[in-house]
Structure formats: C-alpha cells, structure tokens
Protein backbone atom coordinates (compact mmCIF):
# COMPACT_ATOMS: atom_id res chain seq x y z
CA UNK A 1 5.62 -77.41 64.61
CA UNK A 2 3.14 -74.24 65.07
CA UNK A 3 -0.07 -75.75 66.45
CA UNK A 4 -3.43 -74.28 64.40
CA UNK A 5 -6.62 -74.75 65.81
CA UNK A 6 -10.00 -73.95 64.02
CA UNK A 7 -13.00 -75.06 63.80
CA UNK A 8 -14.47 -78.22 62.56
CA UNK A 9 -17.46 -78.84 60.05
CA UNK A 10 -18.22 -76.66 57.17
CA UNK A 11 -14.95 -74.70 55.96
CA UNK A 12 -14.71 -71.55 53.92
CA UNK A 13 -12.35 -68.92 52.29
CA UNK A 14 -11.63 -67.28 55.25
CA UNK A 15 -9.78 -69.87 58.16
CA UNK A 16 -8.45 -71.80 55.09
CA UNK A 17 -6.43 -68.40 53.57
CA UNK A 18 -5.70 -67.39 57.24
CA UNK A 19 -4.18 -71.01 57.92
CA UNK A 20 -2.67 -71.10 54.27
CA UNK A 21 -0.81 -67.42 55.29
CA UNK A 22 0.76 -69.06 58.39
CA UNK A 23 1.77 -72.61 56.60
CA UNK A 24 3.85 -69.81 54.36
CA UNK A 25 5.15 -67.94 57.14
CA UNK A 26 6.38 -70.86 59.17
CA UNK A 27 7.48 -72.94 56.33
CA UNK A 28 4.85 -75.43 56.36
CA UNK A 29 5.39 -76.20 59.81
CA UNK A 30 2.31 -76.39 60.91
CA UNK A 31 -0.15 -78.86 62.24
CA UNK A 32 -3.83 -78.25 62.26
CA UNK A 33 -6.66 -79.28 64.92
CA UNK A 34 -9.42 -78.79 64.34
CA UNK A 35 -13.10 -78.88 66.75
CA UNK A 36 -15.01 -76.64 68.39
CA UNK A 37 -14.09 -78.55 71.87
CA UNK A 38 -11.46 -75.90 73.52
CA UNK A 39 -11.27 -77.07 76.30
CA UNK A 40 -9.55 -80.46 75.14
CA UNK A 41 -6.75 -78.23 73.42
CA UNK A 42 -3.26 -77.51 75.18
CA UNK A 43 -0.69 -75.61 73.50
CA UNK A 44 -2.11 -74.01 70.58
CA UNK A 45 -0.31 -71.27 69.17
CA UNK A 46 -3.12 -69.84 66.89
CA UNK A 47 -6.77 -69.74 67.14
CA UNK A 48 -8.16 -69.30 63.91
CA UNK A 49 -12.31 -68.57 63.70
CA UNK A 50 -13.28 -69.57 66.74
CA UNK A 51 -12.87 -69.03 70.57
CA UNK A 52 -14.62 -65.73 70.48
CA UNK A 53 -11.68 -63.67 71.32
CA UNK A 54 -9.40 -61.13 69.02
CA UNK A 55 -6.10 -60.70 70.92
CA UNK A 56 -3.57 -60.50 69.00
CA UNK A 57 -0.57 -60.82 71.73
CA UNK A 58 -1.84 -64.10 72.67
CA UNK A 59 -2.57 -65.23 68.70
CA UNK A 60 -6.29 -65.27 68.86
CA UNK A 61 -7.98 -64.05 65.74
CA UNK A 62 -11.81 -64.35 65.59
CA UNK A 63 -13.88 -61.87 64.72
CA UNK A 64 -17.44 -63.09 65.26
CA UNK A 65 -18.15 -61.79 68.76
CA UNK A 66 -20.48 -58.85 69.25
CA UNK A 67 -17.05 -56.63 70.59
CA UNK A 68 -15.72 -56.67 67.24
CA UNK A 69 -15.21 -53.56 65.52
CA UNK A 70 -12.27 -53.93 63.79
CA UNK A 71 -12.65 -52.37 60.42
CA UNK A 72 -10.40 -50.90 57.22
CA UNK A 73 -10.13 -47.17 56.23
CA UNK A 74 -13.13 -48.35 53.86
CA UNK A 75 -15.49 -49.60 56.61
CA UNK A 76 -14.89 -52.72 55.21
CA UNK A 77 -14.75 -55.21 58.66
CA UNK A 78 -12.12 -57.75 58.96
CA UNK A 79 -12.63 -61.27 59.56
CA UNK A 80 -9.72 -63.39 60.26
CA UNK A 81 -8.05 -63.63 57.19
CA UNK A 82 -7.48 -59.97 56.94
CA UNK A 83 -6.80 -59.85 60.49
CA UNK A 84 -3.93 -62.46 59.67
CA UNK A 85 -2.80 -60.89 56.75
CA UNK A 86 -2.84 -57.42 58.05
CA UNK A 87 -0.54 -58.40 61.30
CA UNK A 88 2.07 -60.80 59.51
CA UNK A 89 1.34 -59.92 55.69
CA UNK A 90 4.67 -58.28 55.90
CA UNK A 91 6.85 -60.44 57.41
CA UNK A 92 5.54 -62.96 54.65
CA UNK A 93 6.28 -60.08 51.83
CA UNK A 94 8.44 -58.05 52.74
CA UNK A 95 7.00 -55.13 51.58
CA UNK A 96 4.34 -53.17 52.79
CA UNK A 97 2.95 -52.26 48.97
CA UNK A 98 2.42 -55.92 48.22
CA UNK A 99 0.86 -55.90 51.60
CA UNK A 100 -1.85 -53.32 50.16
CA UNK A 101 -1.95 -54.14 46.60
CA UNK A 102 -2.82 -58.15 47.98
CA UNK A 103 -5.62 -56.57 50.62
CA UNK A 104 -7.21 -54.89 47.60
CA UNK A 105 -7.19 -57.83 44.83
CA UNK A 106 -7.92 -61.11 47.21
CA UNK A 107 -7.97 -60.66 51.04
CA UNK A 108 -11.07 -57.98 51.22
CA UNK A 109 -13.47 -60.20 49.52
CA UNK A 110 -12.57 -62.74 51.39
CA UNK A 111 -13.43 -60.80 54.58
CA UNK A 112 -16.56 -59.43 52.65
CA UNK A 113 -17.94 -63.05 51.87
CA UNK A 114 -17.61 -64.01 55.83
CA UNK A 115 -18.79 -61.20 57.04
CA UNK A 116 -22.10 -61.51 54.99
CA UNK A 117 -21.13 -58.15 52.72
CA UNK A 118 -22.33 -58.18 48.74
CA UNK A 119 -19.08 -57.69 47.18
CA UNK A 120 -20.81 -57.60 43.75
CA UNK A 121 -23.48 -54.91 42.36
CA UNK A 122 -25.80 -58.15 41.57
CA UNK A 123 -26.28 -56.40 38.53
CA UNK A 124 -24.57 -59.38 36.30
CA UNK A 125 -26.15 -61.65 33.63
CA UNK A 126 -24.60 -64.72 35.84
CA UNK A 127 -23.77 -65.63 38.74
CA UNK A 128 -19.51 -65.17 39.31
CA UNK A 129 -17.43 -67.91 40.02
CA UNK A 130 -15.80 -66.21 43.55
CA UNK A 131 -12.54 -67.53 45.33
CA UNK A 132 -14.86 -68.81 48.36
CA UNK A 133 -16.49 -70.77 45.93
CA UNK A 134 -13.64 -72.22 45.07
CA UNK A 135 -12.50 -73.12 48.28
CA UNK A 136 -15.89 -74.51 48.59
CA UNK A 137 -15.39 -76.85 46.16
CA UNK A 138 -12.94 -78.76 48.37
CA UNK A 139 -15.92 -80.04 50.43
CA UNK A 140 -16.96 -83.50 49.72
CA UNK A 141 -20.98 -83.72 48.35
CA UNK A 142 -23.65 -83.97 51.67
CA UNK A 143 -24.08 -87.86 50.96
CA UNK A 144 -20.23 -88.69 51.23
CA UNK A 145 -18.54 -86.01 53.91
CA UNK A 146 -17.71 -88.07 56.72
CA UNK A 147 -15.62 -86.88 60.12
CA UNK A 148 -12.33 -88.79 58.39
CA UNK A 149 -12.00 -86.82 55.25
CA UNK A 150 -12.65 -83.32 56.85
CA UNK A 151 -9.36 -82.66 57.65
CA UNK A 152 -8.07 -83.69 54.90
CA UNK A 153 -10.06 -81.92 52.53
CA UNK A 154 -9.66 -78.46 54.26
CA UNK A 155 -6.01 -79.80 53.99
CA UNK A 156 -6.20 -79.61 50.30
CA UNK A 157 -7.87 -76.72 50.62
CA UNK A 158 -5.47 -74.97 51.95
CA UNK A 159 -2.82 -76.77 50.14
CA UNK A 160 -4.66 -74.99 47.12
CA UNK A 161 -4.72 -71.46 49.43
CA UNK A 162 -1.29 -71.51 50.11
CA UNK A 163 -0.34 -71.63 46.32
CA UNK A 164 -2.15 -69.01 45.03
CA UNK A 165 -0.87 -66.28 47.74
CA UNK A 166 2.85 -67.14 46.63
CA UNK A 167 2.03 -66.74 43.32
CA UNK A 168 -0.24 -63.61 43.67
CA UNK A 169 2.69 -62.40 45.68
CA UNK A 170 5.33 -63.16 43.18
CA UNK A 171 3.07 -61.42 40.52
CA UNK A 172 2.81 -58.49 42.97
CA UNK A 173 6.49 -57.86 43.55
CA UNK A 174 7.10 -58.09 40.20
CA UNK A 175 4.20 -55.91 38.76
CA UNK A 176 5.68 -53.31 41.18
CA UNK A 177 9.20 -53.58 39.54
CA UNK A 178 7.64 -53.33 36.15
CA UNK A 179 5.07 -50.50 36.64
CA UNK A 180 8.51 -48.19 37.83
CA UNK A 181 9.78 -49.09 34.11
CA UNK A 182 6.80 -48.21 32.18
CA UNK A 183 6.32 -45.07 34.83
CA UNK A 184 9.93 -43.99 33.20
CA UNK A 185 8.52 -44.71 29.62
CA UNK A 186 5.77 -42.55 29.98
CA UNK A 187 7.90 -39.34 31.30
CA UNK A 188 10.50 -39.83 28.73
CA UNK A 189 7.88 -40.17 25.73
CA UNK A 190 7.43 -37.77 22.89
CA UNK A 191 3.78 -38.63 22.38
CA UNK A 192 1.53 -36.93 24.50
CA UNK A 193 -1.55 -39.71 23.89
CA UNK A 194 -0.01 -43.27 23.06
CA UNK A 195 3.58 -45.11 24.51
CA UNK A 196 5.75 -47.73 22.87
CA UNK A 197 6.19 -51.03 25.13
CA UNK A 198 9.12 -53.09 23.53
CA UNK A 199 8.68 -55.73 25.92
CA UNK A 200 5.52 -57.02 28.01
CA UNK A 201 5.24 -54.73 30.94
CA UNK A 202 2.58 -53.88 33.48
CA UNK A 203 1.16 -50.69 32.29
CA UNK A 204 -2.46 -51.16 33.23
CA UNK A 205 -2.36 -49.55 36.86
CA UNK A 206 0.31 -47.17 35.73
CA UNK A 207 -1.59 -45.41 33.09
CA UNK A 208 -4.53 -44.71 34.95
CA UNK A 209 -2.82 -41.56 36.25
CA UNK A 210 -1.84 -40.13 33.01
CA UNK A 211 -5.59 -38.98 31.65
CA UNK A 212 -3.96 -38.12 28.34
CA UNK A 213 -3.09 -41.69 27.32
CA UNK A 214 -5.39 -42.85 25.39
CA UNK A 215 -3.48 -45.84 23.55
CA UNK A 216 -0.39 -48.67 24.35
CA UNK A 217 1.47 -50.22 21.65
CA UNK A 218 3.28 -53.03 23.20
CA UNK A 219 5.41 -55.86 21.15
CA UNK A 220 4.32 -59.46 21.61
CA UNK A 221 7.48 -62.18 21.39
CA UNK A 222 4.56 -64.64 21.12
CA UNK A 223 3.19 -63.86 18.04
CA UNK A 224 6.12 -61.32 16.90
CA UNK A 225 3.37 -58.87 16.58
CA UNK A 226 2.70 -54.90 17.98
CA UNK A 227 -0.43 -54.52 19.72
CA UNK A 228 -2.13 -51.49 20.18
CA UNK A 229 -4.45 -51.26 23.30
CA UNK A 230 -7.06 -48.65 23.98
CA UNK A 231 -6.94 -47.26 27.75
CA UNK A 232 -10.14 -47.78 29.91
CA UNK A 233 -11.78 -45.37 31.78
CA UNK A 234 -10.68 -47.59 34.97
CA UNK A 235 -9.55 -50.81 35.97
CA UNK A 236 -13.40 -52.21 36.60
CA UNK A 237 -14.37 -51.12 32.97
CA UNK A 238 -14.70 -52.16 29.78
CA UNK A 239 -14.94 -48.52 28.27
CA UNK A 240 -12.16 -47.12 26.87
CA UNK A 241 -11.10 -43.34 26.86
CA UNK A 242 -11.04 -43.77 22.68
CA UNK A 243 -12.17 -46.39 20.81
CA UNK A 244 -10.57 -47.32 17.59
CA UNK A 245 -12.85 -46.07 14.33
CA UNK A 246 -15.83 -48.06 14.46
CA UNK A 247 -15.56 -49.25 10.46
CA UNK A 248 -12.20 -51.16 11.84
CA UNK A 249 -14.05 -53.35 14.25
CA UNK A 250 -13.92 -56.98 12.99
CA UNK A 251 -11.65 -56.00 9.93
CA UNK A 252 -8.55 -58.07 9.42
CA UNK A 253 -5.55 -58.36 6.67
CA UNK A 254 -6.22 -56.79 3.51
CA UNK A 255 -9.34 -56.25 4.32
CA UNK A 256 -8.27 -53.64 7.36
CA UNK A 257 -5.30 -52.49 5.18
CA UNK A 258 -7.71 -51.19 2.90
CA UNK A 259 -9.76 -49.53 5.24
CA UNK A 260 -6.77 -47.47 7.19
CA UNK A 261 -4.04 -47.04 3.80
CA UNK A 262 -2.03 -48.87 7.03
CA UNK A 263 0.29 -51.65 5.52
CA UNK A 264 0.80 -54.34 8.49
CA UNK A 265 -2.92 -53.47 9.84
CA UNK A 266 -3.76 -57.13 10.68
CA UNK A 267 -7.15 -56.74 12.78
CA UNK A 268 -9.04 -54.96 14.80
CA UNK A 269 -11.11 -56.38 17.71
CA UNK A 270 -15.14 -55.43 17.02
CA UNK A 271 -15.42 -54.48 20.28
CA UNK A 272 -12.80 -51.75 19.05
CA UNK A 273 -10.30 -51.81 22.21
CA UNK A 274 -7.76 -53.62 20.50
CA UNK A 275 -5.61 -53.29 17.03
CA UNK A 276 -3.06 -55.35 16.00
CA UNK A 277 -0.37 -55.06 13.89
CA UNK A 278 2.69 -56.48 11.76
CA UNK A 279 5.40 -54.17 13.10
CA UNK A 280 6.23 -51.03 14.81
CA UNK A 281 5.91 -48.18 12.55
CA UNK A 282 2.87 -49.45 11.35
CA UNK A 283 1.07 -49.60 15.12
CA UNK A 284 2.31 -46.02 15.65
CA UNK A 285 0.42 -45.09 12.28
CA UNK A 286 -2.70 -46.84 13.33
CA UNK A 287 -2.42 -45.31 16.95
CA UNK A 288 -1.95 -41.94 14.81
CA UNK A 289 -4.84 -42.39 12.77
CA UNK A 290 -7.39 -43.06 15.13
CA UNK A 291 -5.99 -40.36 17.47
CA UNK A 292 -7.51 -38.09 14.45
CA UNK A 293 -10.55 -39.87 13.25
C-alpha cells in the first residue's frame, strides 16, 4: 500500500484530486493519514498539502510556503494538484495531449481556487456551481462533523474525485481520436462554409481553426434527425460567426417549412444557433439558405 498523508480538518478540491490522481495511478492502493502532527508519521510515501516543502524526489508536494514559485506558461501558480498532475499525469494517461487538454478543462481551476485566484469575470447573473464546491459538499454540516467521519468523508470525496478524472480522461482520449476524423472531413469537403457529420463527432475544438466554417450538419441516431449547428466565435461564447435568419427563430413544422420553401425544416432554436431538420438534403438546403440571407 502507498502511504498518503495530508492534512486533517477542512478538505478541498485540491489534496482530494491530488490524492484521487495517485489512488488511479497505484490502483487504489493507497491508504490515507491524515493530521497535521508530522512528527508521529513514519513511512509516508507522499505528502500532500502540508509539510511546507515541494521536493519532488522525495514526494513532497505543498505549495504554501513563501519559496514557492512554481508557476505555468500562463502565470497561473500551481498548488498541489497541478503539481501532481503535472509530474505523473502521464504515466496515468499515457499521452502527453490528454495531459494538456485535462490541465486546461479541470486541474487549473482547481489550482486557481487554492491559490485564492478569481477564475470567473464575476460578471454573472449567479453565482456558478464550481468543482471545489462540489467537493465541498462532501463535508458534513458544522453541527454534525465530528473527528470519526472526517476521514471518511474526504474518503468519499475522493472516491467521487477519482471517478470523474477516468472519465474526463476517457472522454479526452477519445475526443482526440475523433477531432483527427472530423479534421479529415473538413479538408476533403466541397463546401467552403458548412461540413456534413454522418455520425456524432467532436467537431467543436476542431473547427475553431477553420474561420470559414460557419455551419455543422451532423446526423442524430437519437432522434433520426440532421442538425445544423451555427459555429461560435470561440469555445467561451455564445455568439455565433452566422446566425440563422432571425424570422426562423422559434418556427417549427409547417410553420418553418413555410417560412424557408425547405420541406423537412422542423425548427429552429430562437436563439438562432441551431436548425433542425428531417433529413440530409434538406439540412444542406437550410445551411444553403441562410449562408445567403
């Protein structure tokens, strides 16, 4: 068993990822201690949060002591479950992309939220739901936290951790895969501003690149239906390069047959970033049309 100390008390996003990352990489054979008492620990293997010492040769990852500097290309500073994830995220992935592409979507706000950093604007109409506040939920209310259940409830924590890496992992590796399909789609194409899906794929990241894409059809087994998708301006917007023809927002069946001459036109979202449609041909003639309008 790998012995994992951290501290005791109040836990957060950061040791529980960090510990939740090492449960994966050594097979869940791990046991956790955790205090703020060192010197009643013998053969630790990893010191998680506390100890006020980064060494990685000797497995000691804290990052709260003023000597500290570690920090990303972005400035961003670590805190330990970045420093964990960026010194064995690869021997849990095997890959050095999914090693990135997880840094960007889950580990940096992590290390953001310890480290005291406003991830958000604070320009929102509520307050968001983060991951640490998630993790937070795992603590028992003030009036019935006792010593007993702390472990276990940073246990469960963890438990919780531990699943969503693997399956943000899995999505990873397989998002990669996909984008290297649709990649192939889009150089192969005949249309210079829209590109046929026949499957669910990826394309979100992918398209991005290609400023002259302005619309995805893709075919939903689900519903056994073509959707056509209007491309945002990025990935942290709701604006869209084009949006469909604003008399087609909230139109559906005849009623959005009518309005486009489209037969299979079956509705258009009224925030006009979506069209659906009966089958193929009649998606590419509704990407057509509002290519022109």
């Amino acid at each position: 068993m790998t012995k994992i100390l951290t501290h005791n008390g109040r836990f957060h996003a950061d040791e529980v990822f960090a510990t939740a990352m090492l449960k994966i990489l050594f097979n869940n054979k791990i046991e956790v201690i955790r205090t703020r008492d060192l010197s009643k620990i013998n053969d630790i293997d990893f010191i998680l949060d506390i100890g006020g010492e980064y060494n990685p040769s000797l497995n000691k990852f804290d990052h709260h002591q003023i000597t500290f500097t570690e920090k990303r290309k972005n400035n961003l500073p670590y805190a330990t479950a970045g420093l964990i994830w960026k010194h064995y995220g690869e021997k849990i992935t095997n890959s050095t992309e999914v090693v990135k592409r997880l840094d960007l979507l889950l580990i940096q706000a992590i290390d953001a939220a310890d480290n005291g950093i406003e991830g958000t604007t604070g320009n929102y109409l509520y307050k968001p739901y983060l991951v640490q506040d998630v993790i937070q939920s795992f603590r028992r209310a003030y009036n019935i936290r006792n010593k007993d259940t702390d472990l276990q409830d940073f246990l469960e924590a963890v438990f919780f951790a531990q699943n969503l890496l693997l399956r943000e992992i899995a999505k990873i590796k397989a998002n990669i895969q996909g984008e290297k399909i649709v990649e192939d789609i889009i150089k192969s194409s005949k249309e210079e501003n829209f590109i046929i899906l026949d499957k669910k794929l990826p394309w979100d990241e992918v398209v991005m690149n290609y400023k002259n894409l302005l619309y995805v059809i893709q075919y939903n087994e689900e519903n056994d239906n073509w959707s056509i998708y209007a491309v945002r301006k990025s990935l942290n917007s709701f604006e869209v390069r084009k949006p469909f023809p604003s008399k087609w927002g909230g139109e559906e069946g005849s009623a959005l047959e009518q309005i486009t001459g489209v037969k299979g036109a079956m509705f258009c979202h009224k925030g006009l970033f979506l069209t659906v449609a009966k089958t193929k041909n009649s998606a590419i003639n509704l990407a057509k049309l509002a290519l022109n309008s």
